[in-house]
Protein backbone atom coordinates (compact mmCIF):
# COMPACT_ATOMS: atom_id res chain seq x y z
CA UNK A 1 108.66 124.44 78.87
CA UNK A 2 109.34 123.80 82.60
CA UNK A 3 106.73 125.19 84.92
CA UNK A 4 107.67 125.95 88.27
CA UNK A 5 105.84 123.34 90.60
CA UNK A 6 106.35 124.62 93.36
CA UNK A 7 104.46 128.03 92.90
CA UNK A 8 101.28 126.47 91.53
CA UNK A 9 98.23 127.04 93.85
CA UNK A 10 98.72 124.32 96.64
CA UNK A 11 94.65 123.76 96.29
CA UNK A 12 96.37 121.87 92.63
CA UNK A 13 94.69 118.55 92.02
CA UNK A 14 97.42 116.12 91.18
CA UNK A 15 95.37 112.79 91.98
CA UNK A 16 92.06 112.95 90.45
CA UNK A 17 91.10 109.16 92.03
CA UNK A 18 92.10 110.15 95.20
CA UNK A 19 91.18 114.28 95.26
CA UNK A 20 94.62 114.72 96.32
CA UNK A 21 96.11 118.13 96.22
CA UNK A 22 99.64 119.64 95.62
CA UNK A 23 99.35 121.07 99.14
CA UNK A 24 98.43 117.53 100.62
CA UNK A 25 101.96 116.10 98.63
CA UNK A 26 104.28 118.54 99.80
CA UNK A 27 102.85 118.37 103.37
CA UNK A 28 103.74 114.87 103.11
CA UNK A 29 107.15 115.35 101.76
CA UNK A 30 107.82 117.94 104.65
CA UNK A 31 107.07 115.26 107.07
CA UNK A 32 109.56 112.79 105.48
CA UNK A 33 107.41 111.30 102.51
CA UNK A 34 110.47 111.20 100.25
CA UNK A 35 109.99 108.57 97.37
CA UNK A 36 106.77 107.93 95.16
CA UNK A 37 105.57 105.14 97.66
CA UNK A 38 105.61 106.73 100.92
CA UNK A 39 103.78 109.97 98.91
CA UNK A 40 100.92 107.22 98.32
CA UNK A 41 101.13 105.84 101.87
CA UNK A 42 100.73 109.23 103.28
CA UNK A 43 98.13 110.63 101.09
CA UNK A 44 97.29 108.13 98.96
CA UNK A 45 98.00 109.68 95.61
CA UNK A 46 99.06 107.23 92.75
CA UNK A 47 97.76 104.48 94.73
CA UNK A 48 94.43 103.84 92.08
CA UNK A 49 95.25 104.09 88.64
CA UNK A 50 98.57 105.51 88.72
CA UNK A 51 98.41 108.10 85.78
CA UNK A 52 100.18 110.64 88.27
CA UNK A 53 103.12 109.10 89.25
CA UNK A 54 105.23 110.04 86.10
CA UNK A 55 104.86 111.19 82.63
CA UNK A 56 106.02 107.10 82.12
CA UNK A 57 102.68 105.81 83.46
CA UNK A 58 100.91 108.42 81.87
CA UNK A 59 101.62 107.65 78.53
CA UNK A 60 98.83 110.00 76.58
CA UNK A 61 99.51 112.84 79.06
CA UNK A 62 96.01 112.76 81.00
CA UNK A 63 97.56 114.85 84.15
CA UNK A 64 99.24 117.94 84.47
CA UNK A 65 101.03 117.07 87.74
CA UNK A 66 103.32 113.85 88.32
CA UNK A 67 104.68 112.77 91.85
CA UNK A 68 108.14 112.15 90.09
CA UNK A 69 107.98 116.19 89.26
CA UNK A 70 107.06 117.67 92.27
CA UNK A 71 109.35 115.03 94.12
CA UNK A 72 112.38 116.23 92.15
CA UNK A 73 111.32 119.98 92.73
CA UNK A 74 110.76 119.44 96.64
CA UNK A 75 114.07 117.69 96.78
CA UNK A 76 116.24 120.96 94.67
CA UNK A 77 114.35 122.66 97.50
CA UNK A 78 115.39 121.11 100.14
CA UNK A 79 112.15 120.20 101.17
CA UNK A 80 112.75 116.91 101.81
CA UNK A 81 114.41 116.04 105.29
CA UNK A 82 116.01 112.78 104.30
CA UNK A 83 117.60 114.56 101.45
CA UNK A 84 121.07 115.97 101.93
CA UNK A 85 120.91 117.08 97.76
């Protein structure tokens, strides 16, 4: 069951260590943020305990949100300026 990220409030919490919200992530994208790294440079998100990077680090599922997911949907979106695809 594939949700679609991109419609969820943007007031989301992804990063619960950091309080940092969907709107925050794809702000960051917009403004050329385009790999899990430079998302935690810019906002910070994923930068503590790392549950919300991907369902991989977040083994038991703790968080509904990933960076890898809303990366991926930004990117189909073309919401990512250093991404031609």
């Amino acid at each position: 069951m594939e949700k679609d990220i991109l419609s969820l409030p943007e007031d989301t919490e992804v990063c619960l260590c950091e309080g940092v919200t969907l709107g925050e992530i794809l702000e960051a994208i917009k403004n050329g943020a385009c790999d899990i790294d430079a998302i935690g440079d810019a906002t910070g998100a994923g930068t503590v305990c790392g549950l919300c990077r991907s369902r991989e680090d977040d083994p038991d599922g703790e968080r509904e949100l990933h960076l890898d997911e809303i990366l991926e949907a930004a990117k189909e979106k073309g919401l990512c300026p250093n991404n031609n695809g």
